[in-house]
C-alpha atoms as a PDB file:
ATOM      1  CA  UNK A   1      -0.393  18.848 -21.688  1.00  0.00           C
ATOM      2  CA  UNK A   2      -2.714  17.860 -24.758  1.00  0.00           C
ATOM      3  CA  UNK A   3       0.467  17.814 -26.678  1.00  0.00           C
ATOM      4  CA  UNK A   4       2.128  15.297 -24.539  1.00  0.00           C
ATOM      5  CA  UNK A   5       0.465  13.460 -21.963  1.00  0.00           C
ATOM      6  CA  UNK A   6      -0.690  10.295 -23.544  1.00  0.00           C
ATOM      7  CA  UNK A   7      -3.531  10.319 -21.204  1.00  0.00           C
ATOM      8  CA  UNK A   8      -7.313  11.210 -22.408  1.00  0.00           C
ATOM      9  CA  UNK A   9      -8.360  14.286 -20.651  1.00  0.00           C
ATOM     10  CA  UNK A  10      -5.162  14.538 -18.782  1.00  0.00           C
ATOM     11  CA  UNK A  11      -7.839  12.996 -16.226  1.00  0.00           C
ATOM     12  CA  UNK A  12      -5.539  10.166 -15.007  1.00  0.00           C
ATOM     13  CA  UNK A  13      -8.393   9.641 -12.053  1.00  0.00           C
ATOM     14  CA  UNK A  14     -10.672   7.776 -15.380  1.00  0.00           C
ATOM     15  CA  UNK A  15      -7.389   5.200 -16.083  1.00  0.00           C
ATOM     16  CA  UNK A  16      -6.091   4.100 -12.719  1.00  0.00           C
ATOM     17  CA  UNK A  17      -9.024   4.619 -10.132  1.00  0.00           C
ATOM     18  CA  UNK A  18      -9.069   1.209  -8.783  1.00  0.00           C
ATOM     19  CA  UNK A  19     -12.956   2.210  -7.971  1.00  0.00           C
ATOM     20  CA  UNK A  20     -12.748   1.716 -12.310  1.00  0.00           C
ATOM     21  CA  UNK A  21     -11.996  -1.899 -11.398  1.00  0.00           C
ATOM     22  CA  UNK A  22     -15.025  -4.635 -10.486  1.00  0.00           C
ATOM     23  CA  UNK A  23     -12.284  -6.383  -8.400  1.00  0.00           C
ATOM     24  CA  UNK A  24     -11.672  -3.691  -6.332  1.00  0.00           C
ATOM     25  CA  UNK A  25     -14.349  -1.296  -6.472  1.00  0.00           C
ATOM     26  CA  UNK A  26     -16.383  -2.917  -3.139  1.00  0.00           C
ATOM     27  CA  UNK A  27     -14.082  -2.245  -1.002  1.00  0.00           C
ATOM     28  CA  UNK A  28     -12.418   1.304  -2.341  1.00  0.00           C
ATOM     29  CA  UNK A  29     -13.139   4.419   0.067  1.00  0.00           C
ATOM     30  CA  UNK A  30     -12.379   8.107  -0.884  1.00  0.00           C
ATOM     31  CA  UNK A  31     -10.884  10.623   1.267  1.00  0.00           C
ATOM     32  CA  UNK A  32     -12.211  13.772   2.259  1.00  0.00           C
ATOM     33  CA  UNK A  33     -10.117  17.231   2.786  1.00  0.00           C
ATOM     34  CA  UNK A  34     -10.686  20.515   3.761  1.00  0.00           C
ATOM     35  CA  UNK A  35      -8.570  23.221   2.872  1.00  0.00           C
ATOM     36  CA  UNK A  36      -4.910  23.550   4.389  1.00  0.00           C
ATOM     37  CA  UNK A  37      -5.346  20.040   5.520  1.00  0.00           C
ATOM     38  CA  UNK A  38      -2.376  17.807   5.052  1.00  0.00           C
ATOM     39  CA  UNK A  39      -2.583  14.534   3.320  1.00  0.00           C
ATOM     40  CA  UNK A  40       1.068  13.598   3.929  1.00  0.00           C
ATOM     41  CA  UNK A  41       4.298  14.947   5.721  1.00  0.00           C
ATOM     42  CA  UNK A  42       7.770  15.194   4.744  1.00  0.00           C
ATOM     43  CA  UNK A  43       9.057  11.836   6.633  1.00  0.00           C
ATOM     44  CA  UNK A  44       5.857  10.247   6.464  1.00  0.00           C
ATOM     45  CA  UNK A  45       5.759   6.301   4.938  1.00  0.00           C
ATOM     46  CA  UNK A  46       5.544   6.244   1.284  1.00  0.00           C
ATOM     47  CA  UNK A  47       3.067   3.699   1.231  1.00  0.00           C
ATOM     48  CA  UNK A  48       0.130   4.868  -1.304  1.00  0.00           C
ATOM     49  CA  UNK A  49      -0.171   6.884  -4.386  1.00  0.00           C
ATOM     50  CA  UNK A  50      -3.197   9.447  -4.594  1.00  0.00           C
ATOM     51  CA  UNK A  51      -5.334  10.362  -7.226  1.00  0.00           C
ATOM     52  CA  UNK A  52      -7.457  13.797  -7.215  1.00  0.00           C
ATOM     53  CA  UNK A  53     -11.474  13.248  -7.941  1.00  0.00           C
ATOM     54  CA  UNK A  54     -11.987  16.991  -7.073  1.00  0.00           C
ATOM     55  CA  UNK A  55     -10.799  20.288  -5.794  1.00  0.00           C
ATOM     56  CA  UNK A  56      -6.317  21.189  -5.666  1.00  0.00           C
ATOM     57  CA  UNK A  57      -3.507  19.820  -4.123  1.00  0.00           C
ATOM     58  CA  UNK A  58      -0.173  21.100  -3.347  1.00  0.00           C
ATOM     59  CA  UNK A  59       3.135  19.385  -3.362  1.00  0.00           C
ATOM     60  CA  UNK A  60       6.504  21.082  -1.891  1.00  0.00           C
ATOM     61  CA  UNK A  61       9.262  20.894   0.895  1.00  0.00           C
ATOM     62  CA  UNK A  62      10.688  23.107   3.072  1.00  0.00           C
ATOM     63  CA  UNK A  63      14.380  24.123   3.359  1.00  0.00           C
ATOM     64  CA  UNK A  64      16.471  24.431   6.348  1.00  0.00           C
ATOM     65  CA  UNK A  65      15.961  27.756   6.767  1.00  0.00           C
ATOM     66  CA  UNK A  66      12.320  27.392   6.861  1.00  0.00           C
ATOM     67  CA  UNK A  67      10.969  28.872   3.495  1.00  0.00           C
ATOM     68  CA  UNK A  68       8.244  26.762   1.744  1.00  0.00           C
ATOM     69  CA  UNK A  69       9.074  25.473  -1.908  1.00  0.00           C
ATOM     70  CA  UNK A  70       6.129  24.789  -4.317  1.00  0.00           C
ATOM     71  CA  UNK A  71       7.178  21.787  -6.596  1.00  0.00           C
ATOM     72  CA  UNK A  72       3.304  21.446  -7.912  1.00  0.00           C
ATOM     73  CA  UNK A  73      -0.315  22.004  -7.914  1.00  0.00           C
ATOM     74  CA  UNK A  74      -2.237  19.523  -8.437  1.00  0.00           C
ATOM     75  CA  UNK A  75      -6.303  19.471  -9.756  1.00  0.00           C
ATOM     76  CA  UNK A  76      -8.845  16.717 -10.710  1.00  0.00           C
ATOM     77  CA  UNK A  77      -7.384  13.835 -12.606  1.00  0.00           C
ATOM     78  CA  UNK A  78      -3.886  14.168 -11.675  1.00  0.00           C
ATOM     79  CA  UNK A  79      -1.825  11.404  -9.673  1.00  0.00           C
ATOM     80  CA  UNK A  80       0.910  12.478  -6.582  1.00  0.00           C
ATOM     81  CA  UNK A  81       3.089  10.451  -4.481  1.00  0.00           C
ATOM     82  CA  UNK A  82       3.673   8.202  -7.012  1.00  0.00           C
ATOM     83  CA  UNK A  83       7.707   7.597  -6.186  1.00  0.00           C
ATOM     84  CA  UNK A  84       6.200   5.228  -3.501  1.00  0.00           C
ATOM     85  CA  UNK A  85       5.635   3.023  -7.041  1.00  0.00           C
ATOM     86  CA  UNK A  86       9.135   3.139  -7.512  1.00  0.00           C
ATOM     87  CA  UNK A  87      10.007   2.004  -4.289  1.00  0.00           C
ATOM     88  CA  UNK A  88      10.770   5.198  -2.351  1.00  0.00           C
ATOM     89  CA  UNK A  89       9.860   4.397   1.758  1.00  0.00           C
ATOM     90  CA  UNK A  90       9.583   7.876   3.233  1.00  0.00           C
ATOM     91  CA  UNK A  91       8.172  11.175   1.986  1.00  0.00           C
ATOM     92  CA  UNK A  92      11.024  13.306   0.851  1.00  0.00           C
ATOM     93  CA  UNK A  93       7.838  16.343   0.498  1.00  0.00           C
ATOM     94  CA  UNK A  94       4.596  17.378   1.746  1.00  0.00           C
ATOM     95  CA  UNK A  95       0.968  17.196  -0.112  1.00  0.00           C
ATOM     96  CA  UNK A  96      -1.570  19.394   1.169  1.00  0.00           C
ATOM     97  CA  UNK A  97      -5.202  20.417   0.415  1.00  0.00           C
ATOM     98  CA  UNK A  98      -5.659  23.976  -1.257  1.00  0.00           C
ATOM     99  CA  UNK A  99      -9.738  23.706  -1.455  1.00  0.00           C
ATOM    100  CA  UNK A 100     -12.317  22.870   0.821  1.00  0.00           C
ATOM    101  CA  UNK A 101     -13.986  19.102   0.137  1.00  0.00           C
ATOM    102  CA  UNK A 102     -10.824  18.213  -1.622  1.00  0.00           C
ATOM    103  CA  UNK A 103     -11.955  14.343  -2.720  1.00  0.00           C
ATOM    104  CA  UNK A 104      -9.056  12.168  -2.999  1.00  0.00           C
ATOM    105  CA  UNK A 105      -8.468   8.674  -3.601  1.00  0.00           C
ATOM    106  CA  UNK A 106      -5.915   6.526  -1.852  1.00  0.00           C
ATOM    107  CA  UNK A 107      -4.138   3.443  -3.598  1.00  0.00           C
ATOM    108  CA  UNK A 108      -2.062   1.580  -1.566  1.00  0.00           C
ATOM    109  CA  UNK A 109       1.158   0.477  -3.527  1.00  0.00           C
ATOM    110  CA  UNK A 110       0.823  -3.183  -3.331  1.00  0.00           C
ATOM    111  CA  UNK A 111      -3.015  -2.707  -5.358  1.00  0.00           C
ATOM    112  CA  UNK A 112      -1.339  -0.586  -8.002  1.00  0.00           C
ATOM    113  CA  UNK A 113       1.700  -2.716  -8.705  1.00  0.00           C
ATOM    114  CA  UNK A 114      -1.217  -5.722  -8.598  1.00  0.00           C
ATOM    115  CA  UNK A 115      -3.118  -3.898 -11.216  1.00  0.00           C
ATOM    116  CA  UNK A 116       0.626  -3.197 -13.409  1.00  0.00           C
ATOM    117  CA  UNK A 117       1.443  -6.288 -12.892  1.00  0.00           C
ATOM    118  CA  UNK A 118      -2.414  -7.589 -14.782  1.00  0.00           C
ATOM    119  CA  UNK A 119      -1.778  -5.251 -17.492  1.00  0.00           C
ATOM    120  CA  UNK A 120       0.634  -4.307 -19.669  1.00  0.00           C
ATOM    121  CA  UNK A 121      -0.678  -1.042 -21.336  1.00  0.00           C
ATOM    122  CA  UNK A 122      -1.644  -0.106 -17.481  1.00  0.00           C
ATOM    123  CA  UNK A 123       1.630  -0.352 -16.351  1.00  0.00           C
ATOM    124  CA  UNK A 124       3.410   1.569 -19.609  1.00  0.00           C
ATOM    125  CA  UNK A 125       0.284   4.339 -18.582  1.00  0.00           C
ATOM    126  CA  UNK A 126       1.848   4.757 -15.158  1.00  0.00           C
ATOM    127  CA  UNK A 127       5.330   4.954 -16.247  1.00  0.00           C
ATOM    128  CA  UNK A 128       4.847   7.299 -18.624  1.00  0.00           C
ATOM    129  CA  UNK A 129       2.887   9.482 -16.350  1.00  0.00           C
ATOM    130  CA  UNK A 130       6.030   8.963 -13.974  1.00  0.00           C
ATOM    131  CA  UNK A 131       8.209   9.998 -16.390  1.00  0.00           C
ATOM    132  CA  UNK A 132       6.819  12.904 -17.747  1.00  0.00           C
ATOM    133  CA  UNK A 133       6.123  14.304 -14.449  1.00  0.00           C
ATOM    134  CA  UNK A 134       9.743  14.235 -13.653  1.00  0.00           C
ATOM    135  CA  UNK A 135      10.719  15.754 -16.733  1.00  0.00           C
ATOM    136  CA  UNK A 136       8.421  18.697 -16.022  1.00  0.00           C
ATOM    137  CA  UNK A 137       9.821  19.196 -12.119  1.00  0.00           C
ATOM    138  CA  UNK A 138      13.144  19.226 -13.137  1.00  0.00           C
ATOM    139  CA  UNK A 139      12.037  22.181 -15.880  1.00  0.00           C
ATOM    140  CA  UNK A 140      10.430  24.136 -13.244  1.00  0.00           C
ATOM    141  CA  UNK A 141      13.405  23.489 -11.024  1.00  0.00           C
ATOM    142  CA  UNK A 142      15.912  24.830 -13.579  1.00  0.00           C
ATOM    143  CA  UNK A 143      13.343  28.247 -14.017  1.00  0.00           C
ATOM    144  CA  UNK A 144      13.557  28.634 -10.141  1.00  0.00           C
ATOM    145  CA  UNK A 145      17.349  28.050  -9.951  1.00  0.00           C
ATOM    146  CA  UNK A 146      18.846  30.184 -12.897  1.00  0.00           C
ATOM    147  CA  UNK A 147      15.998  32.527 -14.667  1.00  0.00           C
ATOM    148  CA  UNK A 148      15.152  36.152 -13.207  1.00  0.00           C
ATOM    149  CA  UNK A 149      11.339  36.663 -12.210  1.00  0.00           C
ATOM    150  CA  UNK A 150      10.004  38.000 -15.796  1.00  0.00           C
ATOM    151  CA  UNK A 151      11.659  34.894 -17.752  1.00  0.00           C
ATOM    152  CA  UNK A 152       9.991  32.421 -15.090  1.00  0.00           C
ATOM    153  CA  UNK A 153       6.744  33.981 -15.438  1.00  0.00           C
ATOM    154  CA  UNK A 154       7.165  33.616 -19.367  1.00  0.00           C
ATOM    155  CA  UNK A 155       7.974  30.097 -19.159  1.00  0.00           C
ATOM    156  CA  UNK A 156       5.214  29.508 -17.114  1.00  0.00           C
ATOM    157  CA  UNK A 157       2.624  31.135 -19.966  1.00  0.00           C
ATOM    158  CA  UNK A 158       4.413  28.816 -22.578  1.00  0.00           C
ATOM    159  CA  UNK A 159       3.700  26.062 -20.253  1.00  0.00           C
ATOM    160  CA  UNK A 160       0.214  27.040 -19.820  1.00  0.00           C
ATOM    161  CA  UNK A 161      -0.493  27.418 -23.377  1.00  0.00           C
ATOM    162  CA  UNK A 162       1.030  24.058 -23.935  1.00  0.00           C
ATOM    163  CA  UNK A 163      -1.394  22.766 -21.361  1.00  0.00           C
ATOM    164  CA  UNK A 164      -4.462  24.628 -20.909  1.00  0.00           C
ATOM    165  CA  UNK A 165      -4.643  26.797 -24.691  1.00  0.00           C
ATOM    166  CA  UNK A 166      -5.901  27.283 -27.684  1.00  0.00           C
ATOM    167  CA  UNK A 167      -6.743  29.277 -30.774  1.00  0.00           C
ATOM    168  CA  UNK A 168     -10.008  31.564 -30.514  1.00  0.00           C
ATOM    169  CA  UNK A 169     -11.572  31.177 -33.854  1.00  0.00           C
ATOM    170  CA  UNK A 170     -12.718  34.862 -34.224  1.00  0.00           C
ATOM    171  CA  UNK A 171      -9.482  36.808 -32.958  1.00  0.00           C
ATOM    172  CA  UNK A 172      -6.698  34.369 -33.634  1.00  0.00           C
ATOM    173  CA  UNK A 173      -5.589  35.303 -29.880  1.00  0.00           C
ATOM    174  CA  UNK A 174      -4.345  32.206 -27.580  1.00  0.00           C
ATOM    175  CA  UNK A 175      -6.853  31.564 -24.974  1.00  0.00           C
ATOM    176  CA  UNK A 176      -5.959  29.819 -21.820  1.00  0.00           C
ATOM    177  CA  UNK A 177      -8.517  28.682 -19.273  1.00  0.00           C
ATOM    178  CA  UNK A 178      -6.246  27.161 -16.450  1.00  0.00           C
ATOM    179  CA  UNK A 179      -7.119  26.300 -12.710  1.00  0.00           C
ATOM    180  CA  UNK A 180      -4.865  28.123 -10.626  1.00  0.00           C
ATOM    181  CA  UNK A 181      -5.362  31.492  -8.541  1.00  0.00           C
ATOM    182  CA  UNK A 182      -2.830  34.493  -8.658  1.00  0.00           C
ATOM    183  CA  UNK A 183      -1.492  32.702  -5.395  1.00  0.00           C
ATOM    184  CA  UNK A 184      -0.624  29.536  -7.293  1.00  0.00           C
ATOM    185  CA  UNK A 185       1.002  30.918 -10.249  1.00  0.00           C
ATOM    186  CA  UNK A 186       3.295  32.895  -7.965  1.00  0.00           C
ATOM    187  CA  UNK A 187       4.376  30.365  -5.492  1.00  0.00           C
ATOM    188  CA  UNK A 188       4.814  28.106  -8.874  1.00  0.00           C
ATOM    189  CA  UNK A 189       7.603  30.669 -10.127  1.00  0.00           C
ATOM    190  CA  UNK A 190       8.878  31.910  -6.750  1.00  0.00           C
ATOM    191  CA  UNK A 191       7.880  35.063  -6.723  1.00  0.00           C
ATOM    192  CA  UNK A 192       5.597  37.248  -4.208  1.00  0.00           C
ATOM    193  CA  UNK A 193       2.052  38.267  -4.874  1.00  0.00           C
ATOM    194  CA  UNK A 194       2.606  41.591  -5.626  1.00  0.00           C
ATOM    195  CA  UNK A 195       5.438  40.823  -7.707  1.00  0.00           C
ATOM    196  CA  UNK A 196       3.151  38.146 -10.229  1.00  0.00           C
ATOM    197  CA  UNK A 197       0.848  41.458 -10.352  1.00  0.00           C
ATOM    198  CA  UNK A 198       3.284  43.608 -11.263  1.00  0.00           C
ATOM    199  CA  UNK A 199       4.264  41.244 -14.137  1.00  0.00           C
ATOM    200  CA  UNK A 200       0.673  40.588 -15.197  1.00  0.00           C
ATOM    201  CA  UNK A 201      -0.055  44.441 -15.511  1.00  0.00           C
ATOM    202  CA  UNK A 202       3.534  45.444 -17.329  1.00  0.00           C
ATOM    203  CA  UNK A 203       2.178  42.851 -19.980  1.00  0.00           C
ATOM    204  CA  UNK A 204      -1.628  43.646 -20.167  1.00  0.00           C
ATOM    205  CA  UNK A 205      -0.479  47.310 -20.196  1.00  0.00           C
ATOM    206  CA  UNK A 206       2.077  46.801 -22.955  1.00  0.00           C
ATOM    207  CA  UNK A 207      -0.871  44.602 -24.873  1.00  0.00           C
ATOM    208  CA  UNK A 208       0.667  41.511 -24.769  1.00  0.00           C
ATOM    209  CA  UNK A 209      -2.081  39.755 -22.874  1.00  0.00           C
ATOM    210  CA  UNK A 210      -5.578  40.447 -20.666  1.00  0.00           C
ATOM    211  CA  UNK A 211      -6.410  38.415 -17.917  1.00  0.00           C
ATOM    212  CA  UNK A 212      -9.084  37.994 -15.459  1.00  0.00           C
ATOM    213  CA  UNK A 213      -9.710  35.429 -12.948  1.00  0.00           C
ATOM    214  CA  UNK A 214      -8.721  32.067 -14.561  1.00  0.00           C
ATOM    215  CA  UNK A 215      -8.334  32.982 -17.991  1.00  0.00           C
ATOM    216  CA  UNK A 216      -5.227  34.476 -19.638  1.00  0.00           C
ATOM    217  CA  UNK A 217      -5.531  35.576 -23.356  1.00  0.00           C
ATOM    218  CA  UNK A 218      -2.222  36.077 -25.038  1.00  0.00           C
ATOM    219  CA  UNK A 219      -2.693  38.272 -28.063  1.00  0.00           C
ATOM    220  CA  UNK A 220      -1.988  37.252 -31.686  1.00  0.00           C
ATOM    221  CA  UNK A 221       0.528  40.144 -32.628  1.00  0.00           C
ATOM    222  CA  UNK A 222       2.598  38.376 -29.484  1.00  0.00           C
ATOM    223  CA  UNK A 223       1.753  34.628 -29.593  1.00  0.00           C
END
């Protein structure tokens, strides 16, 4: 995301924590989650944004026939149920805690339209976030509708490399240090554990890339 999120860091939790604020920080609480505890519901009122101080989050939804969709996961610094800013009333999607003391902070939508509404580079801030973050569902949407397994999965490096990488002085190699588990990745492209593993060792084998627990290093000969 270094490339385009506007945002130091990508640590949105430093811009619009209102706990940041002297006007708000008295009275401003964090939340405490263990993992596979639910923050929200699908249905639930859209009445606060949250922002991640530590541990993982995951967004999704499920569909009618049950199956659970990952739209996200979410680590420190990163905002989620922000269409609430935008005026949506009920959870169209669930947000639930991957890690154990999962520390989240809660902004009710009347303080953070109160803080767009004091300033102007603030507000731009958040609607850029907004924006961006819709432009990158609607890419990993696209992946899970209409590409097979091994072009979602090499998508998904690009997009890691775009957002987690860079060059290793010594080798040349593209290194990516990134914060999701084997589990993640494959519920991000829609695939089965086994399945991710099967992908990760056709490349390592064909020396494409090594990996180990969350680090990926994508060779130079195929960067």
């Amino acid at each position: 995301m270094n490339s385009l999120w506007v945002f130091e860091d990508v640590n949105l939790f430093n811009i619009l924590c209102p706990h940041k604020f002297k006007k708000f920080k008295a009275c401003h609480d964090f939340d405490t989650y263990k993992k596979c505890d639910y923050i929200y519901f699908e249905d639930d009122a859209a009445n606060k944004v949250y922002l991640i101080e530590k541990g993982k989050v995951k967004i999704g939804y499920y569909n009618e026939d049950g199956s659970e969709v990952v739209k996200a996961i979410l680590s420190k610094g990163e905002l989620f149920g922000e269409k609430a800013i935008l005026g949506e009333g009920v959870r169209n999607e669930f947000a639930q805690s991957l890690e154990n003391n999962t520390s989240i902070c809660p902004v009710s939508v009347d303080t953070m339209h109160e803080l767009m509404r004091d300033s102007q580079s603030f507000s731009f801030k958040v609607y850029k976030f907004i924006g961006f973050k819709f432009k990158k569902l609607e890419r990993r949407i696209q992946l899970l509708l209409f590409k097979d397994s091994k072009t979602r999965f090499s998508e998904f490096l690009s997009e890691l490399c775009n957002d987690y990488g860079y060059d290793c002085d010594k080798t040349g190699d593209n290194i990516i240090n990134h914060p999701y588990t084997q589990k993640d990745i494959a519920s991000l492209i829609g695939v089965s554990r086994p399945t991710l593993n099967i992908l990760l060792n056709e490349l390592k084998e064909a020396n494409v890339i090594d990996f180990k627990r969350k680090q990926i290093r994508i060779y130079k000969k195929s960067a």
